[in-house]
PDB file of N, CA and C in Angstrom:
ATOM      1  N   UNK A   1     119.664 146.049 125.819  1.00  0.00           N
ATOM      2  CA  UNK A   1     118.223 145.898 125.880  1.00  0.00           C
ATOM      3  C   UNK A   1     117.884 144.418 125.714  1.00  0.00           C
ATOM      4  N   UNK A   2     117.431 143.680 126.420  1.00  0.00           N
ATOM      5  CA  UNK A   2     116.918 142.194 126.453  1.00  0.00           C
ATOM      6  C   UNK A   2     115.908 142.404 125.155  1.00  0.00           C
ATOM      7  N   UNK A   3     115.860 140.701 125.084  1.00  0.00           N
ATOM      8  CA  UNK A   3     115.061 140.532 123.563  1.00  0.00           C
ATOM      9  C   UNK A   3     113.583 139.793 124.172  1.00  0.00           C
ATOM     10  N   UNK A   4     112.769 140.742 124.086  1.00  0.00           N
ATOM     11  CA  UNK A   4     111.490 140.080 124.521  1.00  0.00           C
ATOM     12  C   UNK A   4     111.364 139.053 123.885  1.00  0.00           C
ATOM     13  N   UNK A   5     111.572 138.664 122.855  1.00  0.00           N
ATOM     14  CA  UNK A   5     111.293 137.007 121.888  1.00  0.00           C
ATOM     15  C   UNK A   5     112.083 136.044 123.016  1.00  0.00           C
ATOM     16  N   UNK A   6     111.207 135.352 123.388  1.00  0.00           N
ATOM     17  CA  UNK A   6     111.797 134.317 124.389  1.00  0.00           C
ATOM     18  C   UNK A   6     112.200 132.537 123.139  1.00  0.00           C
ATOM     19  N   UNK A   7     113.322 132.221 123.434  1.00  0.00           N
ATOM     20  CA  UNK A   7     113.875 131.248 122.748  1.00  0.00           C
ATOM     21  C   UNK A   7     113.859 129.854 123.160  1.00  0.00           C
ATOM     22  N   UNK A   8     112.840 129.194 122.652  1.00  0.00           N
ATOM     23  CA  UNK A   8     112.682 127.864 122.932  1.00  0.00           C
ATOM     24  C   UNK A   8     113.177 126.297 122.207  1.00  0.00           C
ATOM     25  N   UNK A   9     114.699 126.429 122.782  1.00  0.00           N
ATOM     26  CA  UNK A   9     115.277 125.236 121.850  1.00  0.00           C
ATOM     27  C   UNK A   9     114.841 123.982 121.143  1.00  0.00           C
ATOM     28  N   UNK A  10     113.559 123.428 121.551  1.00  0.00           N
ATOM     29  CA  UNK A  10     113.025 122.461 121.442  1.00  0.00           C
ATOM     30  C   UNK A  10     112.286 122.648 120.036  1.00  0.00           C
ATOM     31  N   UNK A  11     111.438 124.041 119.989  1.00  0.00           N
ATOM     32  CA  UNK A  11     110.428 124.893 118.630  1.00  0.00           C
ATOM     33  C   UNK A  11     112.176 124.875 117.882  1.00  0.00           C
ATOM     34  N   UNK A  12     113.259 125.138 118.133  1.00  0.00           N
ATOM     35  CA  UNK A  12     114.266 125.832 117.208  1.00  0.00           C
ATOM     36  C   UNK A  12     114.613 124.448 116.634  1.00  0.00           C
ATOM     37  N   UNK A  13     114.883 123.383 117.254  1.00  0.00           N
ATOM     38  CA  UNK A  13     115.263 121.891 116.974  1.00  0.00           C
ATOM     39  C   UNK A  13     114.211 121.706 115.744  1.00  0.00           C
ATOM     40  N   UNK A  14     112.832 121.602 116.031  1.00  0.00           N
ATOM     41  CA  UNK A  14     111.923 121.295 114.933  1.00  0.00           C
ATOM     42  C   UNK A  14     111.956 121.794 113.556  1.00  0.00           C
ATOM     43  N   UNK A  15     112.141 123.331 114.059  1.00  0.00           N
ATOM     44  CA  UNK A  15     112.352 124.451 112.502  1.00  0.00           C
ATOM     45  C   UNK A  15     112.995 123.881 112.083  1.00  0.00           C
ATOM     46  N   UNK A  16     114.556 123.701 112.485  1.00  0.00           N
ATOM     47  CA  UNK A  16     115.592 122.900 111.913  1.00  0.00           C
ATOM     48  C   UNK A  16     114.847 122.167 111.516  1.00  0.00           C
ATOM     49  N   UNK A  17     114.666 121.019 111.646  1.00  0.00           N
ATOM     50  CA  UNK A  17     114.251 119.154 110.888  1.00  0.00           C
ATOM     51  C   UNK A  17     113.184 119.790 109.780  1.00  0.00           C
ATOM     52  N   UNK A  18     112.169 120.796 110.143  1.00  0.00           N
ATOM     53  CA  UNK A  18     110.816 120.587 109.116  1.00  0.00           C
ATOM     54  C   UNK A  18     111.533 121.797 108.078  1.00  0.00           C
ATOM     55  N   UNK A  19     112.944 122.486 108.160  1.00  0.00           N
ATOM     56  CA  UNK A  19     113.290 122.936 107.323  1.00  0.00           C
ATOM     57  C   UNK A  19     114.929 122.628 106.490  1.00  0.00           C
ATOM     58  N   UNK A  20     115.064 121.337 107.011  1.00  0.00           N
ATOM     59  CA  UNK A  20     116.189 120.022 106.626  1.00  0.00           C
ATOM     60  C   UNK A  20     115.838 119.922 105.012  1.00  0.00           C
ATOM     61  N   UNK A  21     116.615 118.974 104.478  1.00  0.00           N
ATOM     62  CA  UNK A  21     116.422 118.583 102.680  1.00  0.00           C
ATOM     63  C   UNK A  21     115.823 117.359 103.003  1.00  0.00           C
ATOM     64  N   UNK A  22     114.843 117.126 102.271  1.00  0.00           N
ATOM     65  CA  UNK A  22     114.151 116.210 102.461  1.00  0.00           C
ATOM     66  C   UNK A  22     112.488 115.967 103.525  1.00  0.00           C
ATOM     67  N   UNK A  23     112.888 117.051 103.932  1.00  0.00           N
ATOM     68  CA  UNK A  23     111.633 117.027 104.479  1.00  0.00           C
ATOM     69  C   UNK A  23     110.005 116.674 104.226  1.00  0.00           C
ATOM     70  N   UNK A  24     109.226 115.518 104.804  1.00  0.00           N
ATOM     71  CA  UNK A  24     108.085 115.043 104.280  1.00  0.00           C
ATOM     72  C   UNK A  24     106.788 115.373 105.340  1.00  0.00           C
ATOM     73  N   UNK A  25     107.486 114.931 106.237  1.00  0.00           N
ATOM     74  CA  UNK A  25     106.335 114.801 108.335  1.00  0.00           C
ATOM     75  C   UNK A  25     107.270 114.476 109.317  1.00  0.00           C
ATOM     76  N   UNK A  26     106.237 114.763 110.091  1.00  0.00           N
ATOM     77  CA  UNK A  26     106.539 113.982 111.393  1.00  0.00           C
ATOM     78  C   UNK A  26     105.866 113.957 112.294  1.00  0.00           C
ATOM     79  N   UNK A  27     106.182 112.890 113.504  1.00  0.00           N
ATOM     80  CA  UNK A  27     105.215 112.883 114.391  1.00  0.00           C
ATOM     81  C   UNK A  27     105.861 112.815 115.829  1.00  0.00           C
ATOM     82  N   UNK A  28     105.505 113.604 116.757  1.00  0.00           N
ATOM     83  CA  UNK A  28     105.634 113.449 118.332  1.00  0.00           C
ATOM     84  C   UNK A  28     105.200 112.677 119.133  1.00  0.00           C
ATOM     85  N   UNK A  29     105.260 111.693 119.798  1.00  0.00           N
ATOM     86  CA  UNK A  29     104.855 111.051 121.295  1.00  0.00           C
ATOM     87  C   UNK A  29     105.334 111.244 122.337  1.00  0.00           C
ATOM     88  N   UNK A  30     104.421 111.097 123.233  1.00  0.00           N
ATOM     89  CA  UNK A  30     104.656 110.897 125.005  1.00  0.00           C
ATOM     90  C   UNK A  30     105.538 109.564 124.512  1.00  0.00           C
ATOM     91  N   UNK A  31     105.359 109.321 126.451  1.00  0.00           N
ATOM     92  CA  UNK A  31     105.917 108.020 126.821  1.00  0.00           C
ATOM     93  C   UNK A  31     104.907 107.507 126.687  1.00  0.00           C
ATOM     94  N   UNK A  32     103.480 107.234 126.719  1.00  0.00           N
ATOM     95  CA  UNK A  32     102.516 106.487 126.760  1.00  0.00           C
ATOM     96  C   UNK A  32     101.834 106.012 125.336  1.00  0.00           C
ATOM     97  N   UNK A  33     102.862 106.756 124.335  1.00  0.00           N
ATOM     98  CA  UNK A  33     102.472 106.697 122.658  1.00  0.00           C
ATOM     99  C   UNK A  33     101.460 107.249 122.509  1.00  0.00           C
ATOM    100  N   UNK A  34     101.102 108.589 122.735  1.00  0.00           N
ATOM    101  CA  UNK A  34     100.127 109.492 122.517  1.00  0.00           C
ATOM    102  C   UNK A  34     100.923 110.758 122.052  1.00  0.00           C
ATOM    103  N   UNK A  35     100.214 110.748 120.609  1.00  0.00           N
ATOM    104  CA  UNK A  35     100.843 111.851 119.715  1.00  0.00           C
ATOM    105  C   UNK A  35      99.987 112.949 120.104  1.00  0.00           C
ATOM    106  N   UNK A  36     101.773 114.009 120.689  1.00  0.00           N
ATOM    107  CA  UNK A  36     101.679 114.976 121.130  1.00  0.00           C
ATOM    108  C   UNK A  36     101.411 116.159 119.756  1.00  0.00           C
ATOM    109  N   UNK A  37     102.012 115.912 118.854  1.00  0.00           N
ATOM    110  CA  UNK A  37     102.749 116.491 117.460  1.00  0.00           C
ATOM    111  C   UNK A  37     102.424 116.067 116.329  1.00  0.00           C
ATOM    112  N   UNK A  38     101.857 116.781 115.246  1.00  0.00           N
ATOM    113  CA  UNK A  38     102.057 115.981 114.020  1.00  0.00           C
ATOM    114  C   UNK A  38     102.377 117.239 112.819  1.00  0.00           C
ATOM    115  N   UNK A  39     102.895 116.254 111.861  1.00  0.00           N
ATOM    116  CA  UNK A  39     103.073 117.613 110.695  1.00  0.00           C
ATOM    117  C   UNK A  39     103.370 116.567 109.236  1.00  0.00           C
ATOM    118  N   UNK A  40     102.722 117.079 107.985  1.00  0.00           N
ATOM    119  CA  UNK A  40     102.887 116.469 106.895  1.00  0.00           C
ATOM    120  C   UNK A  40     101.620 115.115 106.769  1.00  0.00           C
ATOM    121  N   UNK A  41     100.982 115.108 107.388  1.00  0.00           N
ATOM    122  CA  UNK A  41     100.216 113.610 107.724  1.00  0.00           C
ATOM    123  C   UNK A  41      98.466 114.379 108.124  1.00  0.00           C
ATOM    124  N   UNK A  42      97.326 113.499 108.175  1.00  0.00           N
ATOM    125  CA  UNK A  42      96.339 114.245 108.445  1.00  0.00           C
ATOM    126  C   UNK A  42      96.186 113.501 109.629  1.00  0.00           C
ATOM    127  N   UNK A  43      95.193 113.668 110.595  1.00  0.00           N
ATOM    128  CA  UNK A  43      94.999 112.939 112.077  1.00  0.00           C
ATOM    129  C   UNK A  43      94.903 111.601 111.866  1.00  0.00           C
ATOM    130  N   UNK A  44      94.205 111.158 110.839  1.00  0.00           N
ATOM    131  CA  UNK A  44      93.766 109.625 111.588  1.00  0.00           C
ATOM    132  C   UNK A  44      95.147 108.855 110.435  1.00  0.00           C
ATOM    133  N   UNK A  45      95.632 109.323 109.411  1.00  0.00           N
ATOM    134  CA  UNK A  45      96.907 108.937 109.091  1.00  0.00           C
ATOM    135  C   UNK A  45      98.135 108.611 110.385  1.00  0.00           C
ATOM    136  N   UNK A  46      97.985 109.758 110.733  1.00  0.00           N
ATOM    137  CA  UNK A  46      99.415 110.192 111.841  1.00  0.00           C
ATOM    138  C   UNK A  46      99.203 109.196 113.043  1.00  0.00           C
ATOM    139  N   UNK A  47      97.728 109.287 113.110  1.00  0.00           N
ATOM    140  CA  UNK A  47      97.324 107.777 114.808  1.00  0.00           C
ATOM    141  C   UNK A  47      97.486 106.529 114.487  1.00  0.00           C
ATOM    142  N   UNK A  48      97.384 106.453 112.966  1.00  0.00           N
ATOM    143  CA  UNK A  48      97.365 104.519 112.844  1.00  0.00           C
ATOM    144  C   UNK A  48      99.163 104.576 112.148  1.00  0.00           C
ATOM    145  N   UNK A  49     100.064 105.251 111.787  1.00  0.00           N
ATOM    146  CA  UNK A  49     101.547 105.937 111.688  1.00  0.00           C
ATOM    147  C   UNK A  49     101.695 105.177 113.040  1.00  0.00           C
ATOM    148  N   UNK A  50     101.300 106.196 113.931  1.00  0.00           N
ATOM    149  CA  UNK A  50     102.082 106.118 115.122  1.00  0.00           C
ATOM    150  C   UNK A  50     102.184 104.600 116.030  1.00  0.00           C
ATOM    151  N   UNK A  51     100.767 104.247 116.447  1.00  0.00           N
ATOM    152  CA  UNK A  51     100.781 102.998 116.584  1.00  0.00           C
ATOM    153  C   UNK A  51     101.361 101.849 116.256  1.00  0.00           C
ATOM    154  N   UNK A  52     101.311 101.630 114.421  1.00  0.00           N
ATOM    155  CA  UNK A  52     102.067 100.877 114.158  1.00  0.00           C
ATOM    156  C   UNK A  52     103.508 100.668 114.293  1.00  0.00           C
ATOM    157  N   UNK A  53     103.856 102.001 114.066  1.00  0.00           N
ATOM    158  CA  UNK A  53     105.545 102.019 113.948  1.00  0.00           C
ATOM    159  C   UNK A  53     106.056 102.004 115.686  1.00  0.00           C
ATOM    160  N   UNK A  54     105.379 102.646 116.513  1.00  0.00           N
ATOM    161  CA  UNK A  54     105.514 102.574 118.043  1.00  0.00           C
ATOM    162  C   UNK A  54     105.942 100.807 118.124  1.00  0.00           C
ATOM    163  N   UNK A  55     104.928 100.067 118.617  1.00  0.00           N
ATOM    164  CA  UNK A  55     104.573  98.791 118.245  1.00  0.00           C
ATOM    165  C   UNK A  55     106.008  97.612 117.737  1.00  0.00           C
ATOM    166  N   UNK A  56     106.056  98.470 116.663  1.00  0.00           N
ATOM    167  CA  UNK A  56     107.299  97.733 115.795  1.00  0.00           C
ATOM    168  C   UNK A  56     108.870  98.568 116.317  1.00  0.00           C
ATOM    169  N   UNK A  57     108.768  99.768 116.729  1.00  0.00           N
ATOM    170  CA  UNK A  57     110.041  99.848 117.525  1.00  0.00           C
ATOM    171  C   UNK A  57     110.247  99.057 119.108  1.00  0.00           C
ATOM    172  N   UNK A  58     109.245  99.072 119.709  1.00  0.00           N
ATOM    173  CA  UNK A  58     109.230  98.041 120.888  1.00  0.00           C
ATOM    174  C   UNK A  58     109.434  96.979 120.656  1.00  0.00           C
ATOM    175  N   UNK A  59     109.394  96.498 119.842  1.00  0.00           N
ATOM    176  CA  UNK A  59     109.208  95.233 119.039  1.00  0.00           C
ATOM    177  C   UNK A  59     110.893  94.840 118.824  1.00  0.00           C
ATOM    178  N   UNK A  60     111.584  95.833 118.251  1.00  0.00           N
ATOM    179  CA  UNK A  60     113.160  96.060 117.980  1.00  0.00           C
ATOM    180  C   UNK A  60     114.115  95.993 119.277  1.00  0.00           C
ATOM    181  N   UNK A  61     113.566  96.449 120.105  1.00  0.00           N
ATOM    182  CA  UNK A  61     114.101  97.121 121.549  1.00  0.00           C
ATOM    183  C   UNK A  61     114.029  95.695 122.067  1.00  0.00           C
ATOM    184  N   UNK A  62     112.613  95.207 122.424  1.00  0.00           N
ATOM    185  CA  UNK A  62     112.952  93.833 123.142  1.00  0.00           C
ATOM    186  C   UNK A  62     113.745  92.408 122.188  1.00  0.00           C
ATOM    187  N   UNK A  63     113.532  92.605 120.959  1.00  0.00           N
ATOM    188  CA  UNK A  63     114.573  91.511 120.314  1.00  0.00           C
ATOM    189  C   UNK A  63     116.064  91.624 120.278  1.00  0.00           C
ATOM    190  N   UNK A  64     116.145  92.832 120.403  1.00  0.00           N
ATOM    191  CA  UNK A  64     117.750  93.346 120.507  1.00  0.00           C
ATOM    192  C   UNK A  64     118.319  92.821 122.246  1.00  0.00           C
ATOM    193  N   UNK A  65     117.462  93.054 122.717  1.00  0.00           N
ATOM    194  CA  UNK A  65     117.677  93.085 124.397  1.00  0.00           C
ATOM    195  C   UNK A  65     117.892  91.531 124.642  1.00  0.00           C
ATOM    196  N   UNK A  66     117.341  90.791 123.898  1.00  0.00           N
ATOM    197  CA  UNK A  66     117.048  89.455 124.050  1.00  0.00           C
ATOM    198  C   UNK A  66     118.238  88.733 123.381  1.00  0.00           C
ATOM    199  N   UNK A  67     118.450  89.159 122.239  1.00  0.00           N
ATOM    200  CA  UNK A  67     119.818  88.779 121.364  1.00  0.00           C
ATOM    201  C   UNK A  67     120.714  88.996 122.217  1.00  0.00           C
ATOM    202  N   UNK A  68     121.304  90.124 122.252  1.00  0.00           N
ATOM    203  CA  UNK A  68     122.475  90.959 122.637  1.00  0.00           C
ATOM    204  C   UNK A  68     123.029  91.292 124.282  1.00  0.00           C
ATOM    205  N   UNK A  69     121.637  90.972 124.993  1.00  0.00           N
ATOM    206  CA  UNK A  69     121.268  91.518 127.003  1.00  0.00           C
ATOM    207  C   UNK A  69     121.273  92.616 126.617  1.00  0.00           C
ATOM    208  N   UNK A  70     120.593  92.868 127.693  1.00  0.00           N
ATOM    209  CA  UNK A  70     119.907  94.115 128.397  1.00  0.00           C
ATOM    210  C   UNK A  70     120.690  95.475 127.904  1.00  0.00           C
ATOM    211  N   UNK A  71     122.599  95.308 128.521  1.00  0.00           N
ATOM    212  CA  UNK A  71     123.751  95.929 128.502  1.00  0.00           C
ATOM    213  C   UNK A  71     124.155  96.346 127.058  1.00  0.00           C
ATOM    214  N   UNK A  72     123.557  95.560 126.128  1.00  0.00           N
ATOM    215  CA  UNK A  72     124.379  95.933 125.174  1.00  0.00           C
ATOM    216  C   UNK A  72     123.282  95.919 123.955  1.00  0.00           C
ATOM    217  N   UNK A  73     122.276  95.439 124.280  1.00  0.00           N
ATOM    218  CA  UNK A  73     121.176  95.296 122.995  1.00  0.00           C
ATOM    219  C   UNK A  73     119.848  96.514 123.007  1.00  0.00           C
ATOM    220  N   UNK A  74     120.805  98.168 123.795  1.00  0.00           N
ATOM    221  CA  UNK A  74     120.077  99.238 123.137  1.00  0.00           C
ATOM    222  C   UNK A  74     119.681  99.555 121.844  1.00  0.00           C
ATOM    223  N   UNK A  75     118.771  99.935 121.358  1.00  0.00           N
ATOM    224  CA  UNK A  75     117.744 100.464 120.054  1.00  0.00           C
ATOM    225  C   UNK A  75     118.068 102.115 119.926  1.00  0.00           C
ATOM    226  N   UNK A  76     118.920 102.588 119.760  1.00  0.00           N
ATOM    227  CA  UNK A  76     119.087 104.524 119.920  1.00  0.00           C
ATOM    228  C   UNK A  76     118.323 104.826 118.464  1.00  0.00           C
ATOM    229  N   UNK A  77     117.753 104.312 117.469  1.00  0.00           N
ATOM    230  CA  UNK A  77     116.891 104.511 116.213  1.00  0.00           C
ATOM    231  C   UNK A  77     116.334 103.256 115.436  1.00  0.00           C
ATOM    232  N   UNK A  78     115.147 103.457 114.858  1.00  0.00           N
ATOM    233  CA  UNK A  78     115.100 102.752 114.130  1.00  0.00           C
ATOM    234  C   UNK A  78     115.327 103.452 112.181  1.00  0.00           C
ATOM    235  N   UNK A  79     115.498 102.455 110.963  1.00  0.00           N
ATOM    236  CA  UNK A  79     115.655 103.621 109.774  1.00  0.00           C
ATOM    237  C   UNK A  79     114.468 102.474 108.694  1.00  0.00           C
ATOM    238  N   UNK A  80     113.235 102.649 108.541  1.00  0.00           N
ATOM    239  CA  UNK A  80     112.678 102.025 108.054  1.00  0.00           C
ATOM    240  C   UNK A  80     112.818 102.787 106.609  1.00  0.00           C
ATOM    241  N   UNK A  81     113.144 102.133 105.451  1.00  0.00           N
ATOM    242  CA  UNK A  81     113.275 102.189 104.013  1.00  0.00           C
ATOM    243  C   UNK A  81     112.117 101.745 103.170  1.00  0.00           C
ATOM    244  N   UNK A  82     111.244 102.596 102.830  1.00  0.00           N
ATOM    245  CA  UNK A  82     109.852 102.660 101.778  1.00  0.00           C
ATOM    246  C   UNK A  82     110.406 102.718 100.623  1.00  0.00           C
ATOM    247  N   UNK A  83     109.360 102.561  99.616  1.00  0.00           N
ATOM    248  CA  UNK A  83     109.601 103.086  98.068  1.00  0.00           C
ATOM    249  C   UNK A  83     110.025 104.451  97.899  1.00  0.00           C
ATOM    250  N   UNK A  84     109.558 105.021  98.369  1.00  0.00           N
ATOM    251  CA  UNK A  84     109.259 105.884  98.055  1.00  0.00           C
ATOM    252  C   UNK A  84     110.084 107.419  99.384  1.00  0.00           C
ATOM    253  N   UNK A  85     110.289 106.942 100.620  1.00  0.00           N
ATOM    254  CA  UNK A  85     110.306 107.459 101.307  1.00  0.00           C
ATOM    255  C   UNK A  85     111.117 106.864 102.396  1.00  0.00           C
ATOM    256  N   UNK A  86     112.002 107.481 103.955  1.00  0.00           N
ATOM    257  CA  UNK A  86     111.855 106.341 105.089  1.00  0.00           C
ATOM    258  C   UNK A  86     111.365 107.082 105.855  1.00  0.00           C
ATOM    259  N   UNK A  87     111.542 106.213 106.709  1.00  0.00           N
ATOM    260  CA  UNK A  87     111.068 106.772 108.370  1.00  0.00           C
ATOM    261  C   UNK A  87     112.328 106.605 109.267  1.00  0.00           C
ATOM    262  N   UNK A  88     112.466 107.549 109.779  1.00  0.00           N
ATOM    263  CA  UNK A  88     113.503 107.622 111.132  1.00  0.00           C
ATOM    264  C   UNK A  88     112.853 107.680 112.387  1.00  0.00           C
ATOM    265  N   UNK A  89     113.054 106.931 113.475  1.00  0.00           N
ATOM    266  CA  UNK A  89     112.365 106.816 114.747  1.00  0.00           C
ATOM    267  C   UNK A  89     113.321 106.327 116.107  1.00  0.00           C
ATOM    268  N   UNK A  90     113.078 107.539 116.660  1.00  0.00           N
ATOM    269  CA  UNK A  90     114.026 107.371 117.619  1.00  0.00           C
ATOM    270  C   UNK A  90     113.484 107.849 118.618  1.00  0.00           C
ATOM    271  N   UNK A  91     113.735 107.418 120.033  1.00  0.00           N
ATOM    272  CA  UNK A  91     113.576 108.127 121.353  1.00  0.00           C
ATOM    273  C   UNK A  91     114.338 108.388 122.106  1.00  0.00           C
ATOM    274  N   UNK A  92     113.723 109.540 122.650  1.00  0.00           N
ATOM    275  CA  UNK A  92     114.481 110.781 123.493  1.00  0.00           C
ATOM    276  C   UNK A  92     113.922 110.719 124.555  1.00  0.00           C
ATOM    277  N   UNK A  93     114.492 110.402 125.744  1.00  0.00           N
ATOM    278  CA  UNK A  93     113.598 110.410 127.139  1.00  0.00           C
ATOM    279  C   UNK A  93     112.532 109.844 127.178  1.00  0.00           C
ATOM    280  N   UNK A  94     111.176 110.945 127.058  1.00  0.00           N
ATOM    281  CA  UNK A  94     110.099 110.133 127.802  1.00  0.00           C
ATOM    282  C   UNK A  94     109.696 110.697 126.107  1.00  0.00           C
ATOM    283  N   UNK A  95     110.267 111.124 124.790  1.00  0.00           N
ATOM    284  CA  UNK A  95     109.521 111.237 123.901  1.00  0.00           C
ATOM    285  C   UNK A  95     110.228 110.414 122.959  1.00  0.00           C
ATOM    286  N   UNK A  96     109.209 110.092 122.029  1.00  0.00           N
ATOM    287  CA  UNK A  96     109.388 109.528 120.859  1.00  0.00           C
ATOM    288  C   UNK A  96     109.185 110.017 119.570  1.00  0.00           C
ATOM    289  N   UNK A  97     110.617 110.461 118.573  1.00  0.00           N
ATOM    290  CA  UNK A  97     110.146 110.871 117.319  1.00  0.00           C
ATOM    291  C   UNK A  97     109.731 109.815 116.134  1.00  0.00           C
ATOM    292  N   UNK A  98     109.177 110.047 115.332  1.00  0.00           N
ATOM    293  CA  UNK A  98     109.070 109.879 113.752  1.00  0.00           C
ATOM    294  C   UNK A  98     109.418 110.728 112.768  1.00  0.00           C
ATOM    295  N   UNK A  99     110.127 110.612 111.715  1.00  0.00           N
ATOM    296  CA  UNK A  99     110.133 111.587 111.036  1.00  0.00           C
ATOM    297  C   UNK A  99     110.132 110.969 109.391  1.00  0.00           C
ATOM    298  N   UNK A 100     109.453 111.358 108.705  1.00  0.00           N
ATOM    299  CA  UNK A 100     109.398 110.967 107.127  1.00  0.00           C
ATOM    300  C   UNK A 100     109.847 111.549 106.508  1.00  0.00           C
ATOM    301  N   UNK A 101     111.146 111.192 105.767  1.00  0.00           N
ATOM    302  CA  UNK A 101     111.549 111.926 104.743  1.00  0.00           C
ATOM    303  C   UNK A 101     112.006 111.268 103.150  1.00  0.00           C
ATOM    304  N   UNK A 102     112.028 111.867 102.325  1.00  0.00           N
ATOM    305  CA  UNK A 102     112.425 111.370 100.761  1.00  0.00           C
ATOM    306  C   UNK A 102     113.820 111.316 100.956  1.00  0.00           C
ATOM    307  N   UNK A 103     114.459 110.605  99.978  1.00  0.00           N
ATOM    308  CA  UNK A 103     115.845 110.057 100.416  1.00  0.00           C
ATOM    309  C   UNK A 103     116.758 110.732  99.674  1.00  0.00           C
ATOM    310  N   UNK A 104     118.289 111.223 100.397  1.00  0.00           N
ATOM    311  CA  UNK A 104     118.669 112.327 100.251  1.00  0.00           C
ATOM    312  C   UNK A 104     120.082 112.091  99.150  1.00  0.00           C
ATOM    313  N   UNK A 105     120.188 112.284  98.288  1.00  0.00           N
ATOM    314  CA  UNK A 105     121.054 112.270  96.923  1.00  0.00           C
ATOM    315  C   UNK A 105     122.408 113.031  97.471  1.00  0.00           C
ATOM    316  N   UNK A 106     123.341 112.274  97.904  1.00  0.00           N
ATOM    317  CA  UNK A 106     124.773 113.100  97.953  1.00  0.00           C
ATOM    318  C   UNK A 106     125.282 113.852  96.652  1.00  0.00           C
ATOM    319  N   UNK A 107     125.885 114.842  96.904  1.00  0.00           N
ATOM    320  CA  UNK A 107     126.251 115.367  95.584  1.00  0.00           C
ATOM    321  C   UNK A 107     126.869 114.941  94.895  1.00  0.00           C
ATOM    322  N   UNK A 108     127.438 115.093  93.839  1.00  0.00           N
ATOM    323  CA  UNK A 108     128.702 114.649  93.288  1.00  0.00           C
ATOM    324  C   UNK A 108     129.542 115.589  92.142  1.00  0.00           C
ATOM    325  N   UNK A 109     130.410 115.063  92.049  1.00  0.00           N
ATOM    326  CA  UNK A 109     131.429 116.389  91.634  1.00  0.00           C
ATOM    327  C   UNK A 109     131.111 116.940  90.494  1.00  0.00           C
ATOM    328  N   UNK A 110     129.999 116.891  89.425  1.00  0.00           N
ATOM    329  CA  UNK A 110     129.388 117.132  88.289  1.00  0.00           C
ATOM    330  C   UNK A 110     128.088 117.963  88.793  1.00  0.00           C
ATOM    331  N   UNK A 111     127.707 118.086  90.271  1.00  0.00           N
ATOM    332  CA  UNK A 111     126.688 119.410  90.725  1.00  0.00           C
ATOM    333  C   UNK A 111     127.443 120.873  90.570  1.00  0.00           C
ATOM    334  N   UNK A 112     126.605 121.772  90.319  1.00  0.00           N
ATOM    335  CA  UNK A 112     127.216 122.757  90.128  1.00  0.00           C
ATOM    336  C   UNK A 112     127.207 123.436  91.357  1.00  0.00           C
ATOM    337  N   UNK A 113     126.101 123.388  91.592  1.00  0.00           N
ATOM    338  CA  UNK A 113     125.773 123.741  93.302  1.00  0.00           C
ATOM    339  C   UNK A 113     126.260 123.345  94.413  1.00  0.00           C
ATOM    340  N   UNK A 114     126.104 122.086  94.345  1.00  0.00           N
ATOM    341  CA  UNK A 114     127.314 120.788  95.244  1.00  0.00           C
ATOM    342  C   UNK A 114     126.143 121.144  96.637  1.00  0.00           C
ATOM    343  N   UNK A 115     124.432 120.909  96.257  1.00  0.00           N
ATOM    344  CA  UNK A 115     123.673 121.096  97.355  1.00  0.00           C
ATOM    345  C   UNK A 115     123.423 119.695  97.533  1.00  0.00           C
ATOM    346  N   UNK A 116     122.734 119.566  98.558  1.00  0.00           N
ATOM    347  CA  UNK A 116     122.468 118.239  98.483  1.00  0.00           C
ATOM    348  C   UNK A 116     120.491 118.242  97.813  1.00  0.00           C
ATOM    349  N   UNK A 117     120.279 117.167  97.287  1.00  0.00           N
ATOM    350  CA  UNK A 117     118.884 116.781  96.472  1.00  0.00           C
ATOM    351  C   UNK A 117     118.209 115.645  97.206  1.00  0.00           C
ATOM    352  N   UNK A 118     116.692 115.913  96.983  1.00  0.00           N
ATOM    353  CA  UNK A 118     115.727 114.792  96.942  1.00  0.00           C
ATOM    354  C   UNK A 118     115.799 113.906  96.177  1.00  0.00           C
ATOM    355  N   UNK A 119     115.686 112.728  96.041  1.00  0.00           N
ATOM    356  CA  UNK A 119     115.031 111.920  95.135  1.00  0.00           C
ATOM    357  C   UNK A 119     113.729 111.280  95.525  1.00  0.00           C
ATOM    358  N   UNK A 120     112.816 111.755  94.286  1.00  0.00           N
ATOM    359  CA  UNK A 120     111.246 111.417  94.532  1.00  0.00           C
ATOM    360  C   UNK A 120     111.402 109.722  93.624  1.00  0.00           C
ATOM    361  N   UNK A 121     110.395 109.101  94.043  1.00  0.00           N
ATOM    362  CA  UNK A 121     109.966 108.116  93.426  1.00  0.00           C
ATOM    363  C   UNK A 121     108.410 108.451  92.615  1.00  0.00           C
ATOM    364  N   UNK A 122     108.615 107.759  91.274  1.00  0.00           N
ATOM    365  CA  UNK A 122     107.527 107.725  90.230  1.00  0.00           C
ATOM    366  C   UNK A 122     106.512 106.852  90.309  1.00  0.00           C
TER     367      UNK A 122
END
């Protein structure tokens, strides 16, 4: 019997990330930097987010290109490090992610759980 629930890898990719350790937001763009997506952030947070950090990954892409040529001075992420938090930003085709998360505590052999943890900042 076929499964009427039709399976959309792209919704299954997201569940994954917005149900990852560490999870804070994130945000979607076109190619034209128009947020398709947002989550964890309120609208006019997530538009002046996006802009800026858009902006400053182009920003990465052509200094790398310029350092390194064309051939060899690809950008496949950027990992911006907050107090409190980073940002991961990377593009995929014609989209561009963001994603915010709290920074992730490897275990160590004194966990009992041996899960991996958040660490929040105070």
């Amino acid at each position: 019997m076929p499964d009427d629930k039709h399976e959309d890898p792209v919704e299954n990719m997201i569940h994954d990330i917005m149900h990852g350790p560490g999870y804070k937001g994130m945000i979607i763009c076109n190619a034209q930097g128009i947020m398709i997506r947002y989550d964890g952030f309120d609208h006019n947070e997530a538009l002046i987010l996006t802009s800026g950090i858009i902006g400053m990954y182009n920003s990465c892409q052509n200094s790398m290109k310029e350092l390194m040529g064309p051939e060899d001075g690809i950008v496949e992420n950027v990992r911006l490090k907050c107090a409190s938090y980073e940002f991961i930003v990377t593009q995929r085709g014609e989209f561009t992610f963001m994603l915010k998360q709290s920074f992730i505590v490897k275990p160590t052999e004194d966990d009992e759980a041996g899960e991996a943890k958040t660490e929040e900042a105070h």
